[in-house]
PDB file of N, CA and C in Angstrom:
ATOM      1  N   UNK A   1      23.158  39.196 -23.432  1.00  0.00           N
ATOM      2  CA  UNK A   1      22.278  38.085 -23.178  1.00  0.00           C
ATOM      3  C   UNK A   1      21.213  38.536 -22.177  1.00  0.00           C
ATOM      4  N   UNK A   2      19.814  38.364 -22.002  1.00  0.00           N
ATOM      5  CA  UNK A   2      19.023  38.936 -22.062  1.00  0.00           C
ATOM      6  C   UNK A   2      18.089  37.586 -21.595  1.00  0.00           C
ATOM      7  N   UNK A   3      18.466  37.492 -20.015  1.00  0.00           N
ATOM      8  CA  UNK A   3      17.958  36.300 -19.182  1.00  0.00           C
ATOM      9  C   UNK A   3      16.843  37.023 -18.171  1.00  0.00           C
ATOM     10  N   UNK A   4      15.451  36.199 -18.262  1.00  0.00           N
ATOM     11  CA  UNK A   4      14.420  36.785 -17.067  1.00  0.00           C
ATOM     12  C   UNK A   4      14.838  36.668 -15.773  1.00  0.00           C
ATOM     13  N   UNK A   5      14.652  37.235 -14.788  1.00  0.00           N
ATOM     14  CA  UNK A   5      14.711  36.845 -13.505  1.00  0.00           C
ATOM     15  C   UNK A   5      13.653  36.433 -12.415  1.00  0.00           C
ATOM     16  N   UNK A   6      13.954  35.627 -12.068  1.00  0.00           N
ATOM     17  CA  UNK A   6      12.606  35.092 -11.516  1.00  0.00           C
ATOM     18  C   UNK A   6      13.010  34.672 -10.163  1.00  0.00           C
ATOM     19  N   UNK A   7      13.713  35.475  -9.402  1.00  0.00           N
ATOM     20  CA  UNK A   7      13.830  35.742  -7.957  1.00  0.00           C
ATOM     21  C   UNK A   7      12.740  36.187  -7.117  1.00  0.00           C
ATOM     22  N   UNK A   8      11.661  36.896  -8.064  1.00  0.00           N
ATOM     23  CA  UNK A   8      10.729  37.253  -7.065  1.00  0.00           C
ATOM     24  C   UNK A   8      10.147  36.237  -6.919  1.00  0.00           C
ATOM     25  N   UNK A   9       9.404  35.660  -7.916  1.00  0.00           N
ATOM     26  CA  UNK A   9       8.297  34.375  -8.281  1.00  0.00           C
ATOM     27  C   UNK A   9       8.695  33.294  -7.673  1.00  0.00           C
ATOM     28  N   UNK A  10      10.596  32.997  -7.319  1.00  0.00           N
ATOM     29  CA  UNK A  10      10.636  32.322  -6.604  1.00  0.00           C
ATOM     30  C   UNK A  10      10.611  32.103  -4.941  1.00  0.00           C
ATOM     31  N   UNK A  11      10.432  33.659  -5.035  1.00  0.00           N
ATOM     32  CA  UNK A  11      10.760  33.954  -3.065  1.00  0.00           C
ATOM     33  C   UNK A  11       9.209  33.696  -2.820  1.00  0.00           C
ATOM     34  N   UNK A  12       8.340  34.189  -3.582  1.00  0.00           N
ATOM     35  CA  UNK A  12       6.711  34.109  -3.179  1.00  0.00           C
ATOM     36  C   UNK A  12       6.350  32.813  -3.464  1.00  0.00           C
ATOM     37  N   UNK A  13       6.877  31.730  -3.870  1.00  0.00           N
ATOM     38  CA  UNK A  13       6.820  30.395  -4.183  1.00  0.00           C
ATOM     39  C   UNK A  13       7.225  29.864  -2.458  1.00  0.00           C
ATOM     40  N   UNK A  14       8.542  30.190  -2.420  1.00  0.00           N
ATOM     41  CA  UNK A  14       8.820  29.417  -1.267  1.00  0.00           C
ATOM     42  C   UNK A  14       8.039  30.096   0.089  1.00  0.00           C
ATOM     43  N   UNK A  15       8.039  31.254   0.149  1.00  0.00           N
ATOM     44  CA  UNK A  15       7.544  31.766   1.230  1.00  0.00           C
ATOM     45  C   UNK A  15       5.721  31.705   1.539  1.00  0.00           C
ATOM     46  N   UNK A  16       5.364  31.096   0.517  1.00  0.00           N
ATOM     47  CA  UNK A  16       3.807  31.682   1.011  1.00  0.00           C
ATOM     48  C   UNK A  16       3.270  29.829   0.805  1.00  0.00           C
ATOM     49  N   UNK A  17       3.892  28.507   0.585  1.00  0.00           N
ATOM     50  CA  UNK A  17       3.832  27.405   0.752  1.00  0.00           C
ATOM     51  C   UNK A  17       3.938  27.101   2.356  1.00  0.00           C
ATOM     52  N   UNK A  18       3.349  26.199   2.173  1.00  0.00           N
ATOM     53  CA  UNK A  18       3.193  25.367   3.771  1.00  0.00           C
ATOM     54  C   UNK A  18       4.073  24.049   3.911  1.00  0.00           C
ATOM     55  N   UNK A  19       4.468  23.681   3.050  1.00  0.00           N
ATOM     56  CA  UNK A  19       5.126  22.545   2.614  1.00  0.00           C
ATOM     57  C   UNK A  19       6.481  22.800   3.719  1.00  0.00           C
ATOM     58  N   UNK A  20       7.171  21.595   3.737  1.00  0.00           N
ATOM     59  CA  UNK A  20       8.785  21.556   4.476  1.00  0.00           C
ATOM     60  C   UNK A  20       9.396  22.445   3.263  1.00  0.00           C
ATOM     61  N   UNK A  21      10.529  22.819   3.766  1.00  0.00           N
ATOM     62  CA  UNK A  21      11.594  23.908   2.764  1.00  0.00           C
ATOM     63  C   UNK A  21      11.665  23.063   2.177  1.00  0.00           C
ATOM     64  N   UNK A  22      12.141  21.558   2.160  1.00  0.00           N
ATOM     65  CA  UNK A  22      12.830  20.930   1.121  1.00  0.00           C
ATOM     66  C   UNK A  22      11.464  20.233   0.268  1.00  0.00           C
ATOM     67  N   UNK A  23      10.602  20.326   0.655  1.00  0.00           N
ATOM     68  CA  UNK A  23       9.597  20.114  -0.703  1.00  0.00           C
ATOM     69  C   UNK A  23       8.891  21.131  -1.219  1.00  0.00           C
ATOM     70  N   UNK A  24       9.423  22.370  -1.869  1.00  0.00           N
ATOM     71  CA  UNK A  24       8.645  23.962  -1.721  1.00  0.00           C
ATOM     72  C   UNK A  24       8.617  23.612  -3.297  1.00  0.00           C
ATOM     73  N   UNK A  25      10.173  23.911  -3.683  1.00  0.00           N
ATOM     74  CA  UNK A  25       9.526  23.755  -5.052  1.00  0.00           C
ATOM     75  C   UNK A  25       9.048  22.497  -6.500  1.00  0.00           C
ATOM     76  N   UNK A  26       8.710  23.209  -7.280  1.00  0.00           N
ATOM     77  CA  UNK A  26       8.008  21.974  -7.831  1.00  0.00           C
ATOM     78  C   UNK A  26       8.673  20.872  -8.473  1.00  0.00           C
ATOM     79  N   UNK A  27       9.665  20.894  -8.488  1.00  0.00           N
ATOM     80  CA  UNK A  27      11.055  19.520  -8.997  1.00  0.00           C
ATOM     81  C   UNK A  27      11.713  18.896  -8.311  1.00  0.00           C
ATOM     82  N   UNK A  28      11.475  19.656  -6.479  1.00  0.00           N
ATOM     83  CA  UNK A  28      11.663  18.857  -5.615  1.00  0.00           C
ATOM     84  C   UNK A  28      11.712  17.483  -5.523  1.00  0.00           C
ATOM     85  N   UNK A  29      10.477  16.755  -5.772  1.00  0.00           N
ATOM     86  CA  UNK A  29      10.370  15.570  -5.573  1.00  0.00           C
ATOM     87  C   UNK A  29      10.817  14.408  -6.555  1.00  0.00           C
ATOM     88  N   UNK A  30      11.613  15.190  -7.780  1.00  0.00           N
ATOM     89  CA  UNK A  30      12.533  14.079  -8.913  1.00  0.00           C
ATOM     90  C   UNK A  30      13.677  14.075  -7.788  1.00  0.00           C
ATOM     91  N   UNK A  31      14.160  15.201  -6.776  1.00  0.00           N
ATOM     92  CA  UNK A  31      15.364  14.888  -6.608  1.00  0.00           C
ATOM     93  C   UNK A  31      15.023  14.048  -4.451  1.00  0.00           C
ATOM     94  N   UNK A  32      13.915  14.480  -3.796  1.00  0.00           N
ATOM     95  CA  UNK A  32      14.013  13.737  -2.580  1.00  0.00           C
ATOM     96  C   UNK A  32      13.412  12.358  -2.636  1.00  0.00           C
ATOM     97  N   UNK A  33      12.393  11.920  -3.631  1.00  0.00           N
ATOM     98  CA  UNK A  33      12.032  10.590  -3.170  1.00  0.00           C
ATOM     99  C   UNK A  33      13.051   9.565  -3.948  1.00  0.00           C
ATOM    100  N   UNK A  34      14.220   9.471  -5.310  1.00  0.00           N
ATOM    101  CA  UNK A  34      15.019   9.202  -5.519  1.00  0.00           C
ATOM    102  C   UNK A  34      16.136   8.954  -4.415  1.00  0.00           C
ATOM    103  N   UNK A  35      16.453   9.653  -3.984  1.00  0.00           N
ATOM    104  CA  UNK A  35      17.221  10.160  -2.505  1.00  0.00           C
ATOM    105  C   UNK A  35      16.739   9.298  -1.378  1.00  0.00           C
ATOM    106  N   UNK A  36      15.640   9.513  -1.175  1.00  0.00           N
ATOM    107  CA  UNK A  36      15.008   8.353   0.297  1.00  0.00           C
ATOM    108  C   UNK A  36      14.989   6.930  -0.085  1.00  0.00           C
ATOM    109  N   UNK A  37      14.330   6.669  -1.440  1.00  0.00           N
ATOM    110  CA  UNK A  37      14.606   5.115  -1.614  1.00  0.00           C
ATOM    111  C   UNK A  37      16.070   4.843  -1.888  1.00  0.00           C
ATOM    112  N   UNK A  38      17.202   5.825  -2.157  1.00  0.00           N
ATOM    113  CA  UNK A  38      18.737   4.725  -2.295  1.00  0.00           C
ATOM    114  C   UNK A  38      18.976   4.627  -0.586  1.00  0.00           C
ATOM    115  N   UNK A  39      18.743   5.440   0.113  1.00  0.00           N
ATOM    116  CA  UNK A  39      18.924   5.939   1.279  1.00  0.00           C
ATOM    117  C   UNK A  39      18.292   4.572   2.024  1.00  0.00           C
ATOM    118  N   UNK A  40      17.009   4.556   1.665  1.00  0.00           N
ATOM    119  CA  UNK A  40      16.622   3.452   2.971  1.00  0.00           C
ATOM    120  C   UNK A  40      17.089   1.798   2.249  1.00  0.00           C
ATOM    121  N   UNK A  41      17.214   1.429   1.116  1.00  0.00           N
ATOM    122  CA  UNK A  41      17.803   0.567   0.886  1.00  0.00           C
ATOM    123  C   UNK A  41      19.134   0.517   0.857  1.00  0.00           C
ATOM    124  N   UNK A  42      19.796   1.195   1.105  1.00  0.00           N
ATOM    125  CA  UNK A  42      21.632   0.967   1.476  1.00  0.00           C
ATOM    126  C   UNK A  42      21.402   0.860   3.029  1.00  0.00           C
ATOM    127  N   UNK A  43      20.561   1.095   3.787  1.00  0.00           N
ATOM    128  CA  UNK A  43      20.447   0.820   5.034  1.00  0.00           C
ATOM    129  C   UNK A  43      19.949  -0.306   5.375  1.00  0.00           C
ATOM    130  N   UNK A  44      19.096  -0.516   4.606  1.00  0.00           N
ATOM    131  CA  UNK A  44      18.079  -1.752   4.794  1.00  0.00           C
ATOM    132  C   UNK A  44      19.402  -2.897   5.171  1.00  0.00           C
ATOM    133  N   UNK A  45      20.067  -2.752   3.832  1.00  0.00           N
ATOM    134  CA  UNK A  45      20.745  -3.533   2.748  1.00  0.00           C
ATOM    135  C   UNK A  45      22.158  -3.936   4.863  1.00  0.00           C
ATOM    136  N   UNK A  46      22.586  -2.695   5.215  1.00  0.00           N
ATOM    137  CA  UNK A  46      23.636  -2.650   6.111  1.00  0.00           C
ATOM    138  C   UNK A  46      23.250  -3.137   7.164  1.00  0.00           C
ATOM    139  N   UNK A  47      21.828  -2.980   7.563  1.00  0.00           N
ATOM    140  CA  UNK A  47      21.057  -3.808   8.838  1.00  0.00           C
ATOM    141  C   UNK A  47      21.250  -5.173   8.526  1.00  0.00           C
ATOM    142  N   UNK A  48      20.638  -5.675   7.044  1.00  0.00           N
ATOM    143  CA  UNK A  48      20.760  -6.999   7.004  1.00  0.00           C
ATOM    144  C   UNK A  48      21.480  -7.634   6.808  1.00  0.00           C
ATOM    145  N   UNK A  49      22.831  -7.016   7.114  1.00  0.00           N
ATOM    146  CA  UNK A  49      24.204  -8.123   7.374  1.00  0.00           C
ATOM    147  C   UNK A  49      24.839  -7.617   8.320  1.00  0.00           C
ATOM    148  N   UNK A  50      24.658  -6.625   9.033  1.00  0.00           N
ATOM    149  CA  UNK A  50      25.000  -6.248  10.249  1.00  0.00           C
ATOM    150  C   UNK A  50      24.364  -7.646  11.615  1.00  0.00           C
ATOM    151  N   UNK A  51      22.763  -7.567  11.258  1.00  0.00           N
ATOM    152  CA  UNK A  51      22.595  -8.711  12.115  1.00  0.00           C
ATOM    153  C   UNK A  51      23.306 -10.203  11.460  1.00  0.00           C
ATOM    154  N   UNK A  52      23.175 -10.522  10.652  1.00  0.00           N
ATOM    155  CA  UNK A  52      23.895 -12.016   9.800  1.00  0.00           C
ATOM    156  C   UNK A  52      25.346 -11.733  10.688  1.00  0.00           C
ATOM    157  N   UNK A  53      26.081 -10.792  11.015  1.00  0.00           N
ATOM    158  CA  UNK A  53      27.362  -9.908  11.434  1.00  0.00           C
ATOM    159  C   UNK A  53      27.322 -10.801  13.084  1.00  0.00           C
ATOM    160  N   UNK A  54      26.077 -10.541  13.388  1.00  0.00           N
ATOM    161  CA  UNK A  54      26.224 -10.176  15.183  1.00  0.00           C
ATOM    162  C   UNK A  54      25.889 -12.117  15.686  1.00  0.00           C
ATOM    163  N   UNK A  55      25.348 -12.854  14.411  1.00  0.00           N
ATOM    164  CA  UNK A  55      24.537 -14.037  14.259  1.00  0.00           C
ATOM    165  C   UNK A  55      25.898 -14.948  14.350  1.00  0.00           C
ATOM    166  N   UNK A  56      26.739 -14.288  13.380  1.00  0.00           N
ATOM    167  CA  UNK A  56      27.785 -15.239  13.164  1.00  0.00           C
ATOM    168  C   UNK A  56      27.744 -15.762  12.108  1.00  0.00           C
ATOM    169  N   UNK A  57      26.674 -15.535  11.024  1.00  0.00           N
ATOM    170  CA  UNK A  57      26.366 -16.514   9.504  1.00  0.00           C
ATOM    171  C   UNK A  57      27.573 -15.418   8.509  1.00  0.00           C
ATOM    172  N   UNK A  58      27.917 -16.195   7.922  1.00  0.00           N
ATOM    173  CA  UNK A  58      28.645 -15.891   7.136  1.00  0.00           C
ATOM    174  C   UNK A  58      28.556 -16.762   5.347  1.00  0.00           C
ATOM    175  N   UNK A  59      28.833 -15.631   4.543  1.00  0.00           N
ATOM    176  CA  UNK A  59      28.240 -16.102   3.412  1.00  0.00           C
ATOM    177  C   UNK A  59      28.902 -17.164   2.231  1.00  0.00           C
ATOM    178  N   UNK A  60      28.179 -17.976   2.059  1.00  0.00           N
ATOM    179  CA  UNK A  60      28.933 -19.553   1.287  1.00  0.00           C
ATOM    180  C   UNK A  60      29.383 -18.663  -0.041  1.00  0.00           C
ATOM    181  N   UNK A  61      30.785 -19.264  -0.302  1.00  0.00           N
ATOM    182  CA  UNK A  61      31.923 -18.796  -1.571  1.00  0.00           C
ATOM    183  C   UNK A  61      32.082 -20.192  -2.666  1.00  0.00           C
TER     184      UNK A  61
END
């Protein structure tokens, strides 16, 4: 089997970008801005019953 290697193309990719490491290469961003929006809405989501938490409201059943 008779696979290219593309270790160089990728070291001169990451190394000669200005970008943060984690946005160097180019598919990066299917996998970090996916990532930041579950991220800040499971937080969002934990703030806003953390305070309801500290308030004392509690939710009608």
């Amino acid at each position: 089997m008779n696979v290219a290697n593309h270790v160089i193309e990728l070291q001169k990719l990451y190394q000669n970008s200005t970008k943060p490491l984690w946005m160097r290469h180019p598919r990066s961003k299917f996998y970090i801005y996916p990532f930041w929006a579950l991220f800040w809405s499971v937080t969002a989501v934990n703030v806003f019953y953390l305070g309801r938490a500290v308030c004392g409201i509690k939710d009608k059943k």
